[in-house]
Protein backbone atom coordinates (compact mmCIF):
# COMPACT_ATOMS: atom_id res chain seq x y z
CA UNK A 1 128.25 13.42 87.60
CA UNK A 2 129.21 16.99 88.24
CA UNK A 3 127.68 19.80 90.43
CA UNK A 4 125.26 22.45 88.25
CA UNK A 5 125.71 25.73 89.61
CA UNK A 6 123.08 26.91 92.15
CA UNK A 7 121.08 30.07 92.39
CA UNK A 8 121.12 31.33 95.96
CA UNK A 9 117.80 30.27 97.45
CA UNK A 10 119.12 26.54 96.53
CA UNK A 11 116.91 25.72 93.19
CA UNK A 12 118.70 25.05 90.08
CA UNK A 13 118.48 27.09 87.24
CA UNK A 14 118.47 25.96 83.61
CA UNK A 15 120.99 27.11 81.58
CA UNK A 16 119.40 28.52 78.54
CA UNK A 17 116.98 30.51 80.99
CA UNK A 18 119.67 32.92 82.90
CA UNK A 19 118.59 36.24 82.26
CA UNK A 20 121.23 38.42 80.75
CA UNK A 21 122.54 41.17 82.48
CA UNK A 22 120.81 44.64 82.02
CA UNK A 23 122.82 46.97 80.01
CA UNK A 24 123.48 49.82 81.02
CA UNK A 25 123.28 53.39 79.59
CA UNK A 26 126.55 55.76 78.74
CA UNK A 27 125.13 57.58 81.97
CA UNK A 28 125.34 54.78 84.64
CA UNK A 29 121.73 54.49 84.27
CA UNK A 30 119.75 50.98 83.40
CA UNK A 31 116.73 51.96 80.67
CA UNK A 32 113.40 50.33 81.32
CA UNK A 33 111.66 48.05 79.18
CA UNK A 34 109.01 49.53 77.48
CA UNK A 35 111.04 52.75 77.14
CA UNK A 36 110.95 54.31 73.69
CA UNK A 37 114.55 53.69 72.58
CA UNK A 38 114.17 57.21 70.26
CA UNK A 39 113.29 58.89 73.51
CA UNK A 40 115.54 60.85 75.51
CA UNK A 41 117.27 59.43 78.58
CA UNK A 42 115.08 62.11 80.18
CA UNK A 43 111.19 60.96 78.57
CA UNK A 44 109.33 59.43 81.11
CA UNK A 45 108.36 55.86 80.11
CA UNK A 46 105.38 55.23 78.06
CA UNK A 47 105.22 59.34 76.69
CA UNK A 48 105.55 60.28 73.25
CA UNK A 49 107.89 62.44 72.21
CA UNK A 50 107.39 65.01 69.69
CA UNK A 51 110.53 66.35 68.07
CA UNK A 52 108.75 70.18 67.29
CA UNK A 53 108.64 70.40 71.30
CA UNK A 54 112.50 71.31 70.97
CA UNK A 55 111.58 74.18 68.99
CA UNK A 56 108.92 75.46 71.52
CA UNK A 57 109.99 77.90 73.84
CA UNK A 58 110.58 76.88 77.78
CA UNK A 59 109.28 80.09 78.91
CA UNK A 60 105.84 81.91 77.77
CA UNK A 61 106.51 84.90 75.81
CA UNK A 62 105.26 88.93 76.36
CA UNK A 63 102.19 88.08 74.39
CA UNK A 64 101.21 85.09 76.37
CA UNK A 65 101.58 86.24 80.14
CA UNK A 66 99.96 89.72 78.64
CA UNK A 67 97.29 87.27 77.64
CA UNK A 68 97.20 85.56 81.12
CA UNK A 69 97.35 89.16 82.71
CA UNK A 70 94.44 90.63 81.18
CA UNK A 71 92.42 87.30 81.80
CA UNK A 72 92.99 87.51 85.48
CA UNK A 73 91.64 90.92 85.78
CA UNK A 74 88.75 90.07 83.56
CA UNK A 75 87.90 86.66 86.01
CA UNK A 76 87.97 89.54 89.06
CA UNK A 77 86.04 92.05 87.27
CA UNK A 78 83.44 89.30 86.35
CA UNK A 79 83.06 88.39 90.28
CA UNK A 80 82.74 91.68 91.07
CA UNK A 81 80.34 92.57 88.77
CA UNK A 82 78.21 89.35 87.79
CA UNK A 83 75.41 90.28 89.79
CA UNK A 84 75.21 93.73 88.33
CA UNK A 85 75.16 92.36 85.14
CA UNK A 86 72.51 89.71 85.86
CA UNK A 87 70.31 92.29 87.43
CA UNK A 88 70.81 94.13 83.92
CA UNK A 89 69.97 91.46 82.01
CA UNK A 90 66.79 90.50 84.51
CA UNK A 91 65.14 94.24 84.44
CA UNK A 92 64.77 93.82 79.92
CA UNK A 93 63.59 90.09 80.76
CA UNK A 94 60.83 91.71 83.00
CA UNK A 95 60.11 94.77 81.36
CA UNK A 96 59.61 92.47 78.45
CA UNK A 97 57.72 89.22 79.16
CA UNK A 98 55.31 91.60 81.24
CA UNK A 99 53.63 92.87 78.06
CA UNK A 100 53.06 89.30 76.86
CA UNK A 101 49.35 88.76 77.59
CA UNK A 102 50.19 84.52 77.55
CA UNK A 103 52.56 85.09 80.26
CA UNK A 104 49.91 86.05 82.89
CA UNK A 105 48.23 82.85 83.62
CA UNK A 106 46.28 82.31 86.94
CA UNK A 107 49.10 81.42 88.97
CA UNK A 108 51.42 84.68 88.03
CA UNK A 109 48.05 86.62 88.77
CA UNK A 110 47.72 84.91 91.96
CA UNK A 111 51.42 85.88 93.11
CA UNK A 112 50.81 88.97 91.99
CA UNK A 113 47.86 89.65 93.85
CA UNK A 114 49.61 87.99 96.71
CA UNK A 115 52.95 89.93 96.64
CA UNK A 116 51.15 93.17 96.31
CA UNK A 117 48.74 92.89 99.42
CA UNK A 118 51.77 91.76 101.36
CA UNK A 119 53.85 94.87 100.56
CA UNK A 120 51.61 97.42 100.77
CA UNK A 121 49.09 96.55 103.07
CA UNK A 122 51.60 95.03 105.24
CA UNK A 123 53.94 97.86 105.15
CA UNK A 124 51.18 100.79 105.54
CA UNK A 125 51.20 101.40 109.01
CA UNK A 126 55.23 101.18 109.24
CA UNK A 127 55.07 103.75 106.04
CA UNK A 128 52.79 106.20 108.02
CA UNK A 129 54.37 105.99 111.51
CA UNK A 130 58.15 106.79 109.70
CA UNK A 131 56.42 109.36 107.80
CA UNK A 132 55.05 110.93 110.84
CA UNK A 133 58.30 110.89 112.61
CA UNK A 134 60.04 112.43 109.71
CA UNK A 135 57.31 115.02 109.59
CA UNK A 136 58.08 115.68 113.23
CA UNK A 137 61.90 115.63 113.25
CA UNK A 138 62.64 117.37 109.67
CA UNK A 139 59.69 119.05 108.41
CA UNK A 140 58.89 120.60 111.32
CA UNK A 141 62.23 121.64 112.18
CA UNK A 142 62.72 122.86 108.53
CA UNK A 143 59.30 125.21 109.01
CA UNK A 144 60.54 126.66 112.43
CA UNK A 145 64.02 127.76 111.09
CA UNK A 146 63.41 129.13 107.83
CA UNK A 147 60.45 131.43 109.40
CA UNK A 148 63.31 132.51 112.46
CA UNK A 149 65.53 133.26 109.40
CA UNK A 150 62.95 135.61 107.58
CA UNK A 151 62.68 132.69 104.73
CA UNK A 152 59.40 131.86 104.92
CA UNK A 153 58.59 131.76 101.28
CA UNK A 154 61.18 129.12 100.54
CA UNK A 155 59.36 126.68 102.70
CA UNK A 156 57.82 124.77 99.62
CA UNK A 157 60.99 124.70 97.44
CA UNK A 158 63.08 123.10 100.16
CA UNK A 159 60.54 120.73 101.81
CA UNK A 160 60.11 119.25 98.22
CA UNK A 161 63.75 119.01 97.48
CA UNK A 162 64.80 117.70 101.02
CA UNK A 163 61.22 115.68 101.67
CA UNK A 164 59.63 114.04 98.57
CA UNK A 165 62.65 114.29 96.63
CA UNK A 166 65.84 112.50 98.42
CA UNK A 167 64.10 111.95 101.77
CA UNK A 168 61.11 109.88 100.95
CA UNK A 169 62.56 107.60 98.69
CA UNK A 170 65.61 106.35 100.65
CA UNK A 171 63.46 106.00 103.92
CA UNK A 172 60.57 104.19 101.46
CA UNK A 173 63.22 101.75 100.01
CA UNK A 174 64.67 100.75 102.92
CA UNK A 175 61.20 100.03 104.90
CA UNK A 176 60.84 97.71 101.64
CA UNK A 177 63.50 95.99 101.83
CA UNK A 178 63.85 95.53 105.36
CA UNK A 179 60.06 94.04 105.52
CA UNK A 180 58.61 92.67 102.61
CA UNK A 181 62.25 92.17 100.70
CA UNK A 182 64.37 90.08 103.09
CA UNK A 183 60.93 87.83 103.12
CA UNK A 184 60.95 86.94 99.26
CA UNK A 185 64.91 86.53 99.19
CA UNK A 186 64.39 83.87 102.34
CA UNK A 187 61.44 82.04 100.37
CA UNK A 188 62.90 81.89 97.15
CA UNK A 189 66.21 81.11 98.50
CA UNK A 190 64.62 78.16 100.33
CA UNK A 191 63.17 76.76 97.49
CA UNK A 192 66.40 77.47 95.95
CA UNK A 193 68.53 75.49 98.32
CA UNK A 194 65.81 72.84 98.83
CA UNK A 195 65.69 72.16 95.39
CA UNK A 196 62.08 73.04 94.52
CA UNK A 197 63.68 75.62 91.69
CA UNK A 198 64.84 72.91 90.10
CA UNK A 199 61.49 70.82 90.03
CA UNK A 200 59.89 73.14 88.71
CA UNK A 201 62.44 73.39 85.85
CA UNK A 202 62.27 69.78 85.47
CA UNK A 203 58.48 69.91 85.28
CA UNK A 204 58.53 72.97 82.11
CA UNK A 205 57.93 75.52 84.33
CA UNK A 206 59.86 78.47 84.25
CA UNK A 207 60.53 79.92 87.78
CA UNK A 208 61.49 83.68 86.48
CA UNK A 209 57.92 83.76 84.93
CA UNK A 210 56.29 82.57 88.16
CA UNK A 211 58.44 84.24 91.05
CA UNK A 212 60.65 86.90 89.77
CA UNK A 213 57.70 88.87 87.32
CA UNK A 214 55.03 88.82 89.20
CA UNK A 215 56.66 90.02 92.63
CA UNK A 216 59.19 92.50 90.73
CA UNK A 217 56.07 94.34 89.34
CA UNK A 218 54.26 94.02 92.65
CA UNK A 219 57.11 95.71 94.50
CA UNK A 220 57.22 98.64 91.44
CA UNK A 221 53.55 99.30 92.56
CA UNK A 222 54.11 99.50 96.06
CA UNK A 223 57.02 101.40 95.86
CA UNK A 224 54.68 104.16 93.94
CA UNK A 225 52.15 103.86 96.82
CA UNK A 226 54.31 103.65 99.57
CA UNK A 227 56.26 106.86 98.27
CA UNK A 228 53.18 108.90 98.18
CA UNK A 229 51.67 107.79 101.11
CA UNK A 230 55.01 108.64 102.94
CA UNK A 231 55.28 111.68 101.71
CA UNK A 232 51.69 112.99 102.67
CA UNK A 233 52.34 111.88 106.28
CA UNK A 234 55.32 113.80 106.47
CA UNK A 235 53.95 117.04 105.13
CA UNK A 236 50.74 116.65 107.34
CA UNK A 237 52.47 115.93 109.94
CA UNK A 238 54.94 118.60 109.88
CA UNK A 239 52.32 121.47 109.02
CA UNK A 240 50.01 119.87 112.69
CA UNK A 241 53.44 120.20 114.85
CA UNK A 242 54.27 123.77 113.03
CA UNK A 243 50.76 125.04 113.16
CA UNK A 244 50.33 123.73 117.43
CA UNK A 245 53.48 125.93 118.23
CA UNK A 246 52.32 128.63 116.27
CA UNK A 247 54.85 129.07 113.89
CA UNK A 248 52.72 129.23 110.65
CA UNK A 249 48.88 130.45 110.50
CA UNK A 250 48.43 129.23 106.79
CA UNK A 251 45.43 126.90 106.38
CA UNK A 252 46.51 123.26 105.65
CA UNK A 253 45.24 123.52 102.14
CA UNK A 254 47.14 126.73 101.46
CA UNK A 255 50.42 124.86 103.04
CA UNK A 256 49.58 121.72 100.69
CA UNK A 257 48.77 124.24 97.63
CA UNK A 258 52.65 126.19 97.90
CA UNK A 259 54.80 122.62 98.56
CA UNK A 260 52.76 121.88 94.79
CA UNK A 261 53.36 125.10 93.78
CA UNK A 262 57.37 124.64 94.63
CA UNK A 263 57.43 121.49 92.11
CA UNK A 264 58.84 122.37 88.68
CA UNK A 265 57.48 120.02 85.36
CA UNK A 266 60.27 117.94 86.01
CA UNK A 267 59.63 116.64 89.37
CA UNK A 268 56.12 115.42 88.82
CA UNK A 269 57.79 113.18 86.65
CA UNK A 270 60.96 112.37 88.24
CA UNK A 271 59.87 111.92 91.65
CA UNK A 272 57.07 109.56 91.22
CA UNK A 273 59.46 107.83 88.38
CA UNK A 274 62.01 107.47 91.78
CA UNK A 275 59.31 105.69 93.56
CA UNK A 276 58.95 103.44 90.98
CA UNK A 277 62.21 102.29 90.21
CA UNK A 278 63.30 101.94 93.91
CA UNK A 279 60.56 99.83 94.29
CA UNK A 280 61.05 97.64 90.99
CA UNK A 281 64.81 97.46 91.60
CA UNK A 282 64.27 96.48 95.76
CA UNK A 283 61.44 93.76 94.76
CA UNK A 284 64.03 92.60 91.35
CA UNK A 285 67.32 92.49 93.66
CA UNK A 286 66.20 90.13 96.00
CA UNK A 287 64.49 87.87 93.94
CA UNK A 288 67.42 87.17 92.26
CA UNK A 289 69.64 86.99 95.25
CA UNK A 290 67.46 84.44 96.05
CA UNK A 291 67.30 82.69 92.83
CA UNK A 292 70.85 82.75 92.65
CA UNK A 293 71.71 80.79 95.85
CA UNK A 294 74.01 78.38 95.72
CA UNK A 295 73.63 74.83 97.55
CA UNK A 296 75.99 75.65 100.59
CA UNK A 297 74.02 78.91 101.50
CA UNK A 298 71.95 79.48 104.21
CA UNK A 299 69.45 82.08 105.61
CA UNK A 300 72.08 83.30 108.15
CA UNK A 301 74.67 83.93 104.55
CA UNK A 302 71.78 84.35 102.42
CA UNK A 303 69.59 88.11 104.43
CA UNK A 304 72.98 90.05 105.05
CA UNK A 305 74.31 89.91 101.09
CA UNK A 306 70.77 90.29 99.61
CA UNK A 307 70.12 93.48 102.73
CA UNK A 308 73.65 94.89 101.45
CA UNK A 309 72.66 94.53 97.64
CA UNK A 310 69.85 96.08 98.42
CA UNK A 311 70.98 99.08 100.19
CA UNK A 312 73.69 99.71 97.81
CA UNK A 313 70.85 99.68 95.28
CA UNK A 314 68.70 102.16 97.24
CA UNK A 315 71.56 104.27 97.45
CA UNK A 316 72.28 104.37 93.69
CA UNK A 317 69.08 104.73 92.34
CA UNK A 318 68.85 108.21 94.92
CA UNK A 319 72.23 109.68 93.42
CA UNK A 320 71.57 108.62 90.10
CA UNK A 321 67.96 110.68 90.14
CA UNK A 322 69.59 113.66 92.02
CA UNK A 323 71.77 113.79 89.31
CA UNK A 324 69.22 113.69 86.86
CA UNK A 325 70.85 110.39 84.82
């Protein structure tokens, strides 16, 4: 008998079963099985090749990163913006669904009544003490020198434009959205974050109908009320500190009758029209920055972006009416 050659680890090996050695490619390199044998020596294993992709270019051309280019600066330009444009698309959904009679069932009526007893019966006495001190540090002041400057008779004409016009409602949308606004924006941002929005959407009811309406149009009322109320106690005010230091002798009627006298046609429309809008777009802005929470947010992220919203909306709503827009 002779010796069969042995494999290393001492077991013999059948003849007919020795695996043939790998061949190996014009580059040095042993191709896989499996491998495509039309693919290049490059094609990862088990990926199709297409022969058009030759033809493609390697590179994107002009038109393609001008393409990319001008979607980047849209993507920014939509983060900027998106809240701007959902508070656009918000004030026709309210102005709208408000004139539907079936939209005002008990409950909207109920937040309604509840939203507008909070805001302007909670922020009367606030109102009337900033309107006093306005009354005591501007009008007053405004009475003294124009009568030391021999300008007596322009008293009306400039309490109106510096007062009720630009004055009142700033200092009126801020009180409302320092009160009564950061407290919707926490409670529907809660319910946001909780997930209570979304149980009611589960259970057919719409929260815009129930939250955002009725408080939106609760604030617009308020802010008309609020303005006016504001207003008085910072003309009253101003004429009782002018008329104790003797600076005027006017009655308080005759005072009262030349600030009306000083309005033109156009601001008994556009000044109580200010009033209302600050107020609609205070109550509107933070019920959607609360609406809009995400999951991650909390009270201590949530109150300073819906406060800056709302100041920046304040502020825009005042230049946009001085400008007559």
């Amino acid at each position: 008998m002779t010796d069969e050659p042995t494999a290393g680890n001492g077991q013999d090996t059948p003849p007919d079963t020795a695996q043939p050695p790998m061949p190996h490619s014009p580059e040095g390199q042993g191709s896989p099985q499996g491998q495509n044998a039309d693919s290049p020596p490059d094609q990862p294993a088990g990926q199709i090749f297409h022969p058009e992709d030759d033809d493609r270019p390697r590179n994107p051309g002009v038109f393609q990163s001008f393409r990319r280019f001008l979607g980047a600066i849209g993507a920014l330009l939509r983060r900027q913006v998106w809240f701007l444009l959902v508070m656009l698309g918000t004030i026709w959904g309210v102005l709208n669904e408000s004139i539907r009679p079936g939209n005002w069932r008990r409950t909207v009526r109920y937040e309604f009544q509840i939203t507008l007893s909070a805001v302007t019966v909670g922020g009367l006495l606030s109102t009337l003490v900033t309107g006093a001190l306005t009354g005591v540090a501007v009008v007053s002041q405004t009475i003294y020198w124009l009568g030391f400057a021999g300008m007596a008779k322009m008293t009306g004409s400039i309490l109106v434009s510096v007062i009720v016009r630009e004055i009142a409602p700033i200092l009126v949308g801020v009180l409302m959205l320092g009160r009564s606004g950061m407290l919707s924006l926490a409670e529907i941002g809660l319910l946001t974050t909780g997930g209570q929005i979304r149980s009611l959407q589960a259970e057919g009811l719409d929260p815009f109908l129930l939250l955002v309406l009725p408080r939106t149009l609760a604030f617009m009322i308020s802010g008309f009320t609020l303005g006016i109320l504001f207003s008085v106690a910072s003309l009253t005010t101003g004429y009782i500190i002018s008329r104790a230091s003797g600076v005027i002798s006017s009655s308080i009627l005759s005072f009262f009758y030349d600030v009306a006298t000083a309005m033109t046609h156009t601001d008994y429309i556009l000044i109580p029209l200010k009033f209302i809008v600050v107020g609609f777009l205070v109550g509107l802005g933070c019920c959607i920055s609360g609406l809009t929470a995400s999951g991650e947010d909390t009270l201590a992220t949530m109150l300073p972006r819906g406060f800056s919203r709302g100041m920046l909306i304040v502020m825009t709503v005042s230049v946009l009416f001085s400008l007559k827009l």
